[in-house]
PDB file of N, CA and C in Angstrom:
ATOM      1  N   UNK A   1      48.822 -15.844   5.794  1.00  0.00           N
ATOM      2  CA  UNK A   1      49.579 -16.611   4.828  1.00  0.00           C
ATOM      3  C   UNK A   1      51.020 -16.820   5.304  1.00  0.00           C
ATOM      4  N   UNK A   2      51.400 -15.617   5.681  1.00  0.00           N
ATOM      5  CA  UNK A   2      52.810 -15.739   6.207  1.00  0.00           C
ATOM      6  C   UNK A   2      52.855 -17.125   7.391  1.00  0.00           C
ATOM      7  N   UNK A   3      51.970 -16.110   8.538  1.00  0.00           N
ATOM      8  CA  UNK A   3      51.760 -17.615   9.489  1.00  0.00           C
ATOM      9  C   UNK A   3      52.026 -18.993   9.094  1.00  0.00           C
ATOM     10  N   UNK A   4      51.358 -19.373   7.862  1.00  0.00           N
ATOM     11  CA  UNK A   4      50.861 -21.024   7.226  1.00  0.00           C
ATOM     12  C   UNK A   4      52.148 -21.165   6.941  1.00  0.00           C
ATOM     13  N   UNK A   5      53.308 -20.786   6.067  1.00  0.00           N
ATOM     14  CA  UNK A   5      54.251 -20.579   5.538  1.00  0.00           C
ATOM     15  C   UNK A   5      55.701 -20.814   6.447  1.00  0.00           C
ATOM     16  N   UNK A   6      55.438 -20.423   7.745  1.00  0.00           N
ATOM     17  CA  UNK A   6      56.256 -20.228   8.896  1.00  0.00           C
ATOM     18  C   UNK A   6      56.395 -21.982   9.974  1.00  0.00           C
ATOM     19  N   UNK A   7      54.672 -21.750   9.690  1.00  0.00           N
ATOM     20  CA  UNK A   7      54.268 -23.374   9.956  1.00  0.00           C
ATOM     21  C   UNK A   7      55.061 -24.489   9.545  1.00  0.00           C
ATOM     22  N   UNK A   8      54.567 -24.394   8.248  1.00  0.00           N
ATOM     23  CA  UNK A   8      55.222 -25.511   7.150  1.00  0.00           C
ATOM     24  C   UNK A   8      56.661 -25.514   7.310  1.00  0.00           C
ATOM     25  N   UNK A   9      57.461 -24.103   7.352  1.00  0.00           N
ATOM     26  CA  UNK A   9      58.737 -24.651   7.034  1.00  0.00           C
ATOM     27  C   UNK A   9      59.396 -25.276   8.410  1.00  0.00           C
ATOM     28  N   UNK A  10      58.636 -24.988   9.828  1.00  0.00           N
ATOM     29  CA  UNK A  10      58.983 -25.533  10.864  1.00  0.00           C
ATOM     30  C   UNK A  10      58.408 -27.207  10.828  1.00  0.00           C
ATOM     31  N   UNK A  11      57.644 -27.802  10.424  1.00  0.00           N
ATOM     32  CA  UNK A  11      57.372 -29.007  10.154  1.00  0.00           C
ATOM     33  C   UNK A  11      58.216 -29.287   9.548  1.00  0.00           C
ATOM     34  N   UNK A  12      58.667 -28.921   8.043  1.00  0.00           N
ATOM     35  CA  UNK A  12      59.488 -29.520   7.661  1.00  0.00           C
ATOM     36  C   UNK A  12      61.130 -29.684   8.136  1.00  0.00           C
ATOM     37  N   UNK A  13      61.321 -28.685   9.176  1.00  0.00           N
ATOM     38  CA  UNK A  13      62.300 -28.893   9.592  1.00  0.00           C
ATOM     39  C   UNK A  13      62.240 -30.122  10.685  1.00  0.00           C
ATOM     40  N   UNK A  14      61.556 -30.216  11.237  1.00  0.00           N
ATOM     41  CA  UNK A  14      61.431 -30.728  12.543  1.00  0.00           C
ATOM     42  C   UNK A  14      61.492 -32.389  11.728  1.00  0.00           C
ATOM     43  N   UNK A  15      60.704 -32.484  10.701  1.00  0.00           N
ATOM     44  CA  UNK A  15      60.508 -34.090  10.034  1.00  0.00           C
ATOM     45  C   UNK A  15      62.117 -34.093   9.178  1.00  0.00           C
ATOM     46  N   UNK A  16      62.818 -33.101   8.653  1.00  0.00           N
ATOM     47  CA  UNK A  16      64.420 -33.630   8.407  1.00  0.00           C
ATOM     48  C   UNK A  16      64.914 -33.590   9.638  1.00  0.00           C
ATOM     49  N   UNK A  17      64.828 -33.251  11.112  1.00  0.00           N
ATOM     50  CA  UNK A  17      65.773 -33.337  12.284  1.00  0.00           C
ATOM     51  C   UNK A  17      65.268 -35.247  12.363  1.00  0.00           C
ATOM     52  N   UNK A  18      63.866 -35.838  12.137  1.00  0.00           N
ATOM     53  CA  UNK A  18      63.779 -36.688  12.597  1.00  0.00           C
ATOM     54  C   UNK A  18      64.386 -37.533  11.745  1.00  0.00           C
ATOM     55  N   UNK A  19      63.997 -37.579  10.627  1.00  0.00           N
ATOM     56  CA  UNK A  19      64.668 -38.718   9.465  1.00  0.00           C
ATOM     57  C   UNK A  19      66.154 -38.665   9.348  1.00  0.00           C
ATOM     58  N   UNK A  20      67.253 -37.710  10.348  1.00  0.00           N
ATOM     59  CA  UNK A  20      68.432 -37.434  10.372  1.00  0.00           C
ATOM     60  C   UNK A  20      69.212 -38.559  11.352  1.00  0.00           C
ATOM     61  N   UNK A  21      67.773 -38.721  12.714  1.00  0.00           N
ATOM     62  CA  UNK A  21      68.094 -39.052  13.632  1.00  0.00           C
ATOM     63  C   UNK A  21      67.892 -40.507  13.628  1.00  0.00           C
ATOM     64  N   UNK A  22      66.598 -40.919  12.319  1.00  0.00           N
ATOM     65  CA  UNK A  22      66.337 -42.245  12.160  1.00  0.00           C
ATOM     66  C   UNK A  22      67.603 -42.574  10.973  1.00  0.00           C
ATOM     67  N   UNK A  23      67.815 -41.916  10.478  1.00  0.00           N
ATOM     68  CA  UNK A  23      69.344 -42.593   9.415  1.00  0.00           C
ATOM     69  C   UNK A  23      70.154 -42.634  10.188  1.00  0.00           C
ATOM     70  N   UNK A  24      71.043 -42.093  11.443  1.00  0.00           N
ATOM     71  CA  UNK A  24      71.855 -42.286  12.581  1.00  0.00           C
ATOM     72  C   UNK A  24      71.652 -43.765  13.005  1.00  0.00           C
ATOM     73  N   UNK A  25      70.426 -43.775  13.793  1.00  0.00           N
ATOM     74  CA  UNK A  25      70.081 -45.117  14.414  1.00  0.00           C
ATOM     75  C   UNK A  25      70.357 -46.175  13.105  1.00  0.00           C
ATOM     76  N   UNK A  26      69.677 -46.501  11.983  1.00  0.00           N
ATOM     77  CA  UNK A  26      69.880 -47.106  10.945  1.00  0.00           C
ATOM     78  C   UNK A  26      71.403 -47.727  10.585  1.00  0.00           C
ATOM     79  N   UNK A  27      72.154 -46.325  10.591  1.00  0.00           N
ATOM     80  CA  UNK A  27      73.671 -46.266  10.440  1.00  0.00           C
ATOM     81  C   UNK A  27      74.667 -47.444  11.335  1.00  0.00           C
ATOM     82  N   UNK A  28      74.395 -46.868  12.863  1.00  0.00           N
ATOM     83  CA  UNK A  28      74.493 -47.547  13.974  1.00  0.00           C
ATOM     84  C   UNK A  28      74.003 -48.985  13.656  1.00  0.00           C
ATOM     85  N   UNK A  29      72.884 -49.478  13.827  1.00  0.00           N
ATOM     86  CA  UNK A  29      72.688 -50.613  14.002  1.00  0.00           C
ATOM     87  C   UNK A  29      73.281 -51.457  11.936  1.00  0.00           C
ATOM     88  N   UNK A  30      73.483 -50.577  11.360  1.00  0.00           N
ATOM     89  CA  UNK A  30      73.846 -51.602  10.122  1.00  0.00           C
ATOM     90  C   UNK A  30      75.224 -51.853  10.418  1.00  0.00           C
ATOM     91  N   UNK A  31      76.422 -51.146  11.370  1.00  0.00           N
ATOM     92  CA  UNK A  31      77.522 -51.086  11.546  1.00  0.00           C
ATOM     93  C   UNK A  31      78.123 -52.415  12.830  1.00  0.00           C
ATOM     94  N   UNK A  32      76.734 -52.105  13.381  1.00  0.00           N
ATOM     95  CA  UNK A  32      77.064 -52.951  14.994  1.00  0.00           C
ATOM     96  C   UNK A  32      77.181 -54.200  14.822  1.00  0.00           C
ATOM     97  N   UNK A  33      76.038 -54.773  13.601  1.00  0.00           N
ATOM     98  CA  UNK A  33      75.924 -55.945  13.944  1.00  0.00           C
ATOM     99  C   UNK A  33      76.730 -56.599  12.182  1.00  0.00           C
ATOM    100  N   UNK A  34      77.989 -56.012  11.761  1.00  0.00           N
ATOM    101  CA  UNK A  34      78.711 -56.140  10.705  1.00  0.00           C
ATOM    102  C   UNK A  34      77.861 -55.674   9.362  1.00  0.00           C
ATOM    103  N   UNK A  35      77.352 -56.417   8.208  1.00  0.00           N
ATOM    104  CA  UNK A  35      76.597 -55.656   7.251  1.00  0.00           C
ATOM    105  C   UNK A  35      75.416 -56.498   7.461  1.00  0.00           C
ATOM    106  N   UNK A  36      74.181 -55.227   8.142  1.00  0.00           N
ATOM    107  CA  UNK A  36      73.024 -55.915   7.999  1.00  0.00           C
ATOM    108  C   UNK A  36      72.092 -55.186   6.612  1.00  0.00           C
ATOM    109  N   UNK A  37      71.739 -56.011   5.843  1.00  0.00           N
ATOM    110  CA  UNK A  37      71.294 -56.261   4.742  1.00  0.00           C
ATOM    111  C   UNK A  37      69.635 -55.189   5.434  1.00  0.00           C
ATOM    112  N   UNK A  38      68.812 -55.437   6.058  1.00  0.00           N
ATOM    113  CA  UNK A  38      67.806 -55.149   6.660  1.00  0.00           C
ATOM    114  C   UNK A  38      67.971 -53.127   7.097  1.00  0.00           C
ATOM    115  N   UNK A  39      69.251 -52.812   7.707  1.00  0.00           N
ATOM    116  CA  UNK A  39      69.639 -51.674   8.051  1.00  0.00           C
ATOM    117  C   UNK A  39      69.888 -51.050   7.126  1.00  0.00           C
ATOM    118  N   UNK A  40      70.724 -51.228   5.499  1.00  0.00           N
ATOM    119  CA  UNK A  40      70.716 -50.840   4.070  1.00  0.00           C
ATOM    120  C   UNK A  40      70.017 -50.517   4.115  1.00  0.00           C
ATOM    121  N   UNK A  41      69.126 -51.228   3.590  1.00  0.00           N
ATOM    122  CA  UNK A  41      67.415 -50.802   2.878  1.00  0.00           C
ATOM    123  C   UNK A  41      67.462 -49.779   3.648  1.00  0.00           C
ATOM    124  N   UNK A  42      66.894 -49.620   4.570  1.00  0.00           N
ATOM    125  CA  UNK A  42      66.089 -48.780   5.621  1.00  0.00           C
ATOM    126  C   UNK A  42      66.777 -47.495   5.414  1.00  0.00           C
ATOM    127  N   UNK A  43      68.474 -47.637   5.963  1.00  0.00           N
ATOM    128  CA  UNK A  43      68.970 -45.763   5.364  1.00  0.00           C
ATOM    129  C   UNK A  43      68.785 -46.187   4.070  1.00  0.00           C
ATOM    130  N   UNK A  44      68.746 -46.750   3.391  1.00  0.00           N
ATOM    131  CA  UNK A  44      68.179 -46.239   1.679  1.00  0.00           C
ATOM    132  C   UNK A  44      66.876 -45.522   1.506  1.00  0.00           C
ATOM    133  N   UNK A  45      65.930 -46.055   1.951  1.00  0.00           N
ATOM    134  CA  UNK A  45      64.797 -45.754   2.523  1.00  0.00           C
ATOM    135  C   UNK A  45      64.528 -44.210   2.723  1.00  0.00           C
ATOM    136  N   UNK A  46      65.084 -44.223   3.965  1.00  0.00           N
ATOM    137  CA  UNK A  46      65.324 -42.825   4.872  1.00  0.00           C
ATOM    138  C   UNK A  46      66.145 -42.201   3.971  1.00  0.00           C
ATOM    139  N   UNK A  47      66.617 -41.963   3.029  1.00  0.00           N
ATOM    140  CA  UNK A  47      67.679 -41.155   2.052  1.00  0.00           C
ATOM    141  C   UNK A  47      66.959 -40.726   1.105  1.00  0.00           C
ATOM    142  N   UNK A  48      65.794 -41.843  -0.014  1.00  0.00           N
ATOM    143  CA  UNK A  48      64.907 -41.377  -0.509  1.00  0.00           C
ATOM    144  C   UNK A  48      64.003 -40.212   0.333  1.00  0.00           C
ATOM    145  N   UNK A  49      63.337 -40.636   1.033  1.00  0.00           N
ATOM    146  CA  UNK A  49      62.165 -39.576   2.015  1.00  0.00           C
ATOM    147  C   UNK A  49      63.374 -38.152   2.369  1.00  0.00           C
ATOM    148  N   UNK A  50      64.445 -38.282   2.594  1.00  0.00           N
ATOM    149  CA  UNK A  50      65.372 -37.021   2.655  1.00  0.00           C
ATOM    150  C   UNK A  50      65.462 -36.272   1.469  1.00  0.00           C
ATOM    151  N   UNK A  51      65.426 -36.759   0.221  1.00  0.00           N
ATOM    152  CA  UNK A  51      65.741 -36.557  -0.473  1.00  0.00           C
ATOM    153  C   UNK A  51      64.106 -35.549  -1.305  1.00  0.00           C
ATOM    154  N   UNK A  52      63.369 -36.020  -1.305  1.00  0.00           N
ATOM    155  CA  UNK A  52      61.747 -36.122  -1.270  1.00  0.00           C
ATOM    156  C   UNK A  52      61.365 -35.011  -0.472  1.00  0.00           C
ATOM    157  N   UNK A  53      62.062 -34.644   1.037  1.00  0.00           N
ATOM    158  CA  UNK A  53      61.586 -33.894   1.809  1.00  0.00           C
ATOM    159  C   UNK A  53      62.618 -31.995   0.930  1.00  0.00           C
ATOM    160  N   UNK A  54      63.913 -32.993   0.805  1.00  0.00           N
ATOM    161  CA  UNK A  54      64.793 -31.703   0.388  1.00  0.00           C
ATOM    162  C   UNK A  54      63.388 -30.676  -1.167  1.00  0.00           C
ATOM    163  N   UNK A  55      63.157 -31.587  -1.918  1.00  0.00           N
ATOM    164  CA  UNK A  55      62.449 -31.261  -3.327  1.00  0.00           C
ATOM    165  C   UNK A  55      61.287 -30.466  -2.844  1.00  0.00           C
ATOM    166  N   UNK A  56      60.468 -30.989  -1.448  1.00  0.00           N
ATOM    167  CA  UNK A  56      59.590 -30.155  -1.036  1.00  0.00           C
ATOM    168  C   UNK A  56      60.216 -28.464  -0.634  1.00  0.00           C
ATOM    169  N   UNK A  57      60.948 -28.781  -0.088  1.00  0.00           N
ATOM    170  CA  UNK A  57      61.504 -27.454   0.418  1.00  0.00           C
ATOM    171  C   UNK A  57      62.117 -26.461   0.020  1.00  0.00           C
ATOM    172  N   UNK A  58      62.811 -26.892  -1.266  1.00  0.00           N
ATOM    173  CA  UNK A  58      63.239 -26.394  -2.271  1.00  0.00           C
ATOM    174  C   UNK A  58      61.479 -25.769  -3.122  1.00  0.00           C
ATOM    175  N   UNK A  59      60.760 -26.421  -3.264  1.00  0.00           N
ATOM    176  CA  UNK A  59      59.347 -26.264  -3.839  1.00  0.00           C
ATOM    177  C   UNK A  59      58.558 -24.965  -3.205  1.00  0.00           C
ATOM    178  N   UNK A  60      58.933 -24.878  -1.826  1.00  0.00           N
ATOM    179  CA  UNK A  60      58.603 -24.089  -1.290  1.00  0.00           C
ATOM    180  C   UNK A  60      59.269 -22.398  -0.885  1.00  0.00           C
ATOM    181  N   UNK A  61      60.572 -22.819  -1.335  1.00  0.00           N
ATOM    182  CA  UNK A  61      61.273 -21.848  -1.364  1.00  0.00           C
ATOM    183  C   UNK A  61      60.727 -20.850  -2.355  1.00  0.00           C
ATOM    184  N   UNK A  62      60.525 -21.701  -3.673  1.00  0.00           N
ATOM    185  CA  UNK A  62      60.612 -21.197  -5.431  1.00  0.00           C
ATOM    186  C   UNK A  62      59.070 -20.525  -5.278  1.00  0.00           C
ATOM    187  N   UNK A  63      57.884 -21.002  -4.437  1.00  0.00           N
ATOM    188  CA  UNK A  63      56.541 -20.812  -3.964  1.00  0.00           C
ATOM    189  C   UNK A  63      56.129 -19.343  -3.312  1.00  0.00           C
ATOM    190  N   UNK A  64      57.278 -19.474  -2.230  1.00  0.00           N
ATOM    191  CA  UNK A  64      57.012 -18.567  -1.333  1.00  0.00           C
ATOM    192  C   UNK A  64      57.678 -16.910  -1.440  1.00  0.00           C
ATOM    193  N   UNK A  65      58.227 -17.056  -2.767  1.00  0.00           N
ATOM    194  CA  UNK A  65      59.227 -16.047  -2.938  1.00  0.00           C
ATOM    195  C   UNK A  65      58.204 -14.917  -3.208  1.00  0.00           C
ATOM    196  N   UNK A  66      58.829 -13.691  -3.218  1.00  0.00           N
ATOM    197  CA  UNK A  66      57.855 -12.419  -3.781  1.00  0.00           C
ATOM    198  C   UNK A  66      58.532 -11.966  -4.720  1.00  0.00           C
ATOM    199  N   UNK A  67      57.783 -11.718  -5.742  1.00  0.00           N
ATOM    200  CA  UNK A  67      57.593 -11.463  -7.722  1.00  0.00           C
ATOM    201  C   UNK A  67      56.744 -10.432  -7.590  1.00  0.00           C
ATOM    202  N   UNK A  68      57.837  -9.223  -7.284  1.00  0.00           N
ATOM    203  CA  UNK A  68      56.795  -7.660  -8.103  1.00  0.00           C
ATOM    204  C   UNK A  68      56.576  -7.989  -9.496  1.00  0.00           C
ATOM    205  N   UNK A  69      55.211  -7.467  -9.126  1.00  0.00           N
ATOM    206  CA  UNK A  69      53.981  -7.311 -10.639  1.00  0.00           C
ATOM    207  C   UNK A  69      54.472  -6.945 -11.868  1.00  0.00           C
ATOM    208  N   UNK A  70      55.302  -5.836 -11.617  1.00  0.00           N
ATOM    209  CA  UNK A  70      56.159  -5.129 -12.470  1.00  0.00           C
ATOM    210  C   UNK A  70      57.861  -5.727 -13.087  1.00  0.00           C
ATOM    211  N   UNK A  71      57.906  -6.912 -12.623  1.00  0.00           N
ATOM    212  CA  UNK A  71      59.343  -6.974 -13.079  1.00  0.00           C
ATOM    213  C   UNK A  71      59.667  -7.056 -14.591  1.00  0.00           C
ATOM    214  N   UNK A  72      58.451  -7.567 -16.119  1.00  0.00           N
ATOM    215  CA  UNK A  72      59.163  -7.510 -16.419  1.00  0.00           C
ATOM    216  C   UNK A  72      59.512  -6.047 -17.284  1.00  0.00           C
ATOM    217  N   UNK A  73      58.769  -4.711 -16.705  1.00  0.00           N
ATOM    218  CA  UNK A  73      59.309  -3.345 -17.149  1.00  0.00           C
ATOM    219  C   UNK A  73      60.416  -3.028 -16.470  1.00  0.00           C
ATOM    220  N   UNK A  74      60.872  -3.852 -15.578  1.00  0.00           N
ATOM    221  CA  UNK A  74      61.816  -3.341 -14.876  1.00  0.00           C
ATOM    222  C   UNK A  74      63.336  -3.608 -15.904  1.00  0.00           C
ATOM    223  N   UNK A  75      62.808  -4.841 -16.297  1.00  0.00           N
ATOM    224  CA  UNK A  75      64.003  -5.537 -17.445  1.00  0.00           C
ATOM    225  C   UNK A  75      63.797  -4.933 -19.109  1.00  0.00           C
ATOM    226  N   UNK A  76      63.126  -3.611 -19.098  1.00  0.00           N
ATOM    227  CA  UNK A  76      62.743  -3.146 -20.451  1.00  0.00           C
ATOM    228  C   UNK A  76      61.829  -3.520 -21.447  1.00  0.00           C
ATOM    229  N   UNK A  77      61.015  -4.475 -20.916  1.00  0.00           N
ATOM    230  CA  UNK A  77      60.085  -5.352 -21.893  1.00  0.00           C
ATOM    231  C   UNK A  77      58.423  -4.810 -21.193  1.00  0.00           C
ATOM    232  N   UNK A  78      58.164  -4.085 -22.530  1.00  0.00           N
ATOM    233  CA  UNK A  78      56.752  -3.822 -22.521  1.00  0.00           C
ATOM    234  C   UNK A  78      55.461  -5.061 -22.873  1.00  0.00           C
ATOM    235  N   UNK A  79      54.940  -5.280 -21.537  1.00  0.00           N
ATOM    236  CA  UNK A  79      53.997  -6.245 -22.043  1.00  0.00           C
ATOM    237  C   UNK A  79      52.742  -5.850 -23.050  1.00  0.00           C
ATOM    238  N   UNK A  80      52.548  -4.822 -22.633  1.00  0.00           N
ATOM    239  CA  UNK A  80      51.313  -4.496 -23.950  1.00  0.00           C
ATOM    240  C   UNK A  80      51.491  -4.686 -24.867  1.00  0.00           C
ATOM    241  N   UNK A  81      50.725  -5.029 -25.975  1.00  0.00           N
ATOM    242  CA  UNK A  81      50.771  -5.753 -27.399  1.00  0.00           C
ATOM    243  C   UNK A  81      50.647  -4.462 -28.056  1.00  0.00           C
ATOM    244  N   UNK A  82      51.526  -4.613 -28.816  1.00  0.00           N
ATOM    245  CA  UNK A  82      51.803  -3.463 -30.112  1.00  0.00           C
ATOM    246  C   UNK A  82      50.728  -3.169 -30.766  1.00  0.00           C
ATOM    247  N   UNK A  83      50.177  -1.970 -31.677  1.00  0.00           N
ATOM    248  CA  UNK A  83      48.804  -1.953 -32.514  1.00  0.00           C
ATOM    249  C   UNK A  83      49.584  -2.283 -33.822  1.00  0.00           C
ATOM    250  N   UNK A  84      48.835  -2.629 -34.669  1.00  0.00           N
ATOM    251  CA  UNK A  84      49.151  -3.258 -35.833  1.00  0.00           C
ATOM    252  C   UNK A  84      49.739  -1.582 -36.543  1.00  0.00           C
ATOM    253  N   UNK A  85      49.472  -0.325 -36.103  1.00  0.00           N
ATOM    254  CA  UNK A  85      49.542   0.964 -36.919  1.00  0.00           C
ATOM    255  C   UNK A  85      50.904   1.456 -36.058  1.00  0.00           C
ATOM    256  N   UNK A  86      51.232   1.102 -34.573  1.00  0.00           N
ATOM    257  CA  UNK A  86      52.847   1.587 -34.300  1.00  0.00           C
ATOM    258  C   UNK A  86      53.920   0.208 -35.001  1.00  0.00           C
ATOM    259  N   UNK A  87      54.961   1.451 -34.878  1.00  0.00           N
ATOM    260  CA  UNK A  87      56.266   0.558 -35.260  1.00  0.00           C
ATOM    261  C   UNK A  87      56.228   0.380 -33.838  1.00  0.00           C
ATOM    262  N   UNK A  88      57.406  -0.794 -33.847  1.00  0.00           N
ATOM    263  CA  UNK A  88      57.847  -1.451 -32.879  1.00  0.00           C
ATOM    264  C   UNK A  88      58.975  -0.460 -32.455  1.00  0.00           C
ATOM    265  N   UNK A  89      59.046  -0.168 -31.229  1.00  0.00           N
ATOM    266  CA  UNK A  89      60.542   1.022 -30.282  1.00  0.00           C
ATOM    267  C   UNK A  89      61.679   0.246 -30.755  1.00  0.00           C
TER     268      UNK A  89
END
């Protein structure tokens, strides 16, 4: 699991190094040739999918985290359900 996990977050790095490098080029050519209307879109484009890629990764962060079994006795809250014959502590 770890492995799969290690995977993924290297894909996803490797696909924000690329969409970094395709908004660069984008950048460049909307600049070179004064305002190209065609180069907009495209880093708009590439900003959404950045943006899309960030939500995955963030998704995966919140996914991959470790949640002892026990936390919430740790915070004083007994999950067992009370019997109708105890008072409540």
């Amino acid at each position: 699991m770890e492995q799969m996990a290690a995977l993924r977050a290297e894909w996803l790095a490797q696909l924000a190094d690329a969409i970094e490098g395709a908004q660069r080029l984008a950048w460049q050519l909307g600049t070179s040739d004064g305002t190209s209307t065609e180069a907009r879109d495209l880093y708009g484009r590439l900003e959404a999918a950045r943006l899309e890629l960030d939500s995955l990764r963030g998704l995966a962060c919140v996914r991959e985290s470790r949640i002892e079994p026990n936390w919430l006795q740790k915070l004083g809250f007994d999950p067992s359900p009370a019997s109708p014959d105890q008072a409540p502590a």
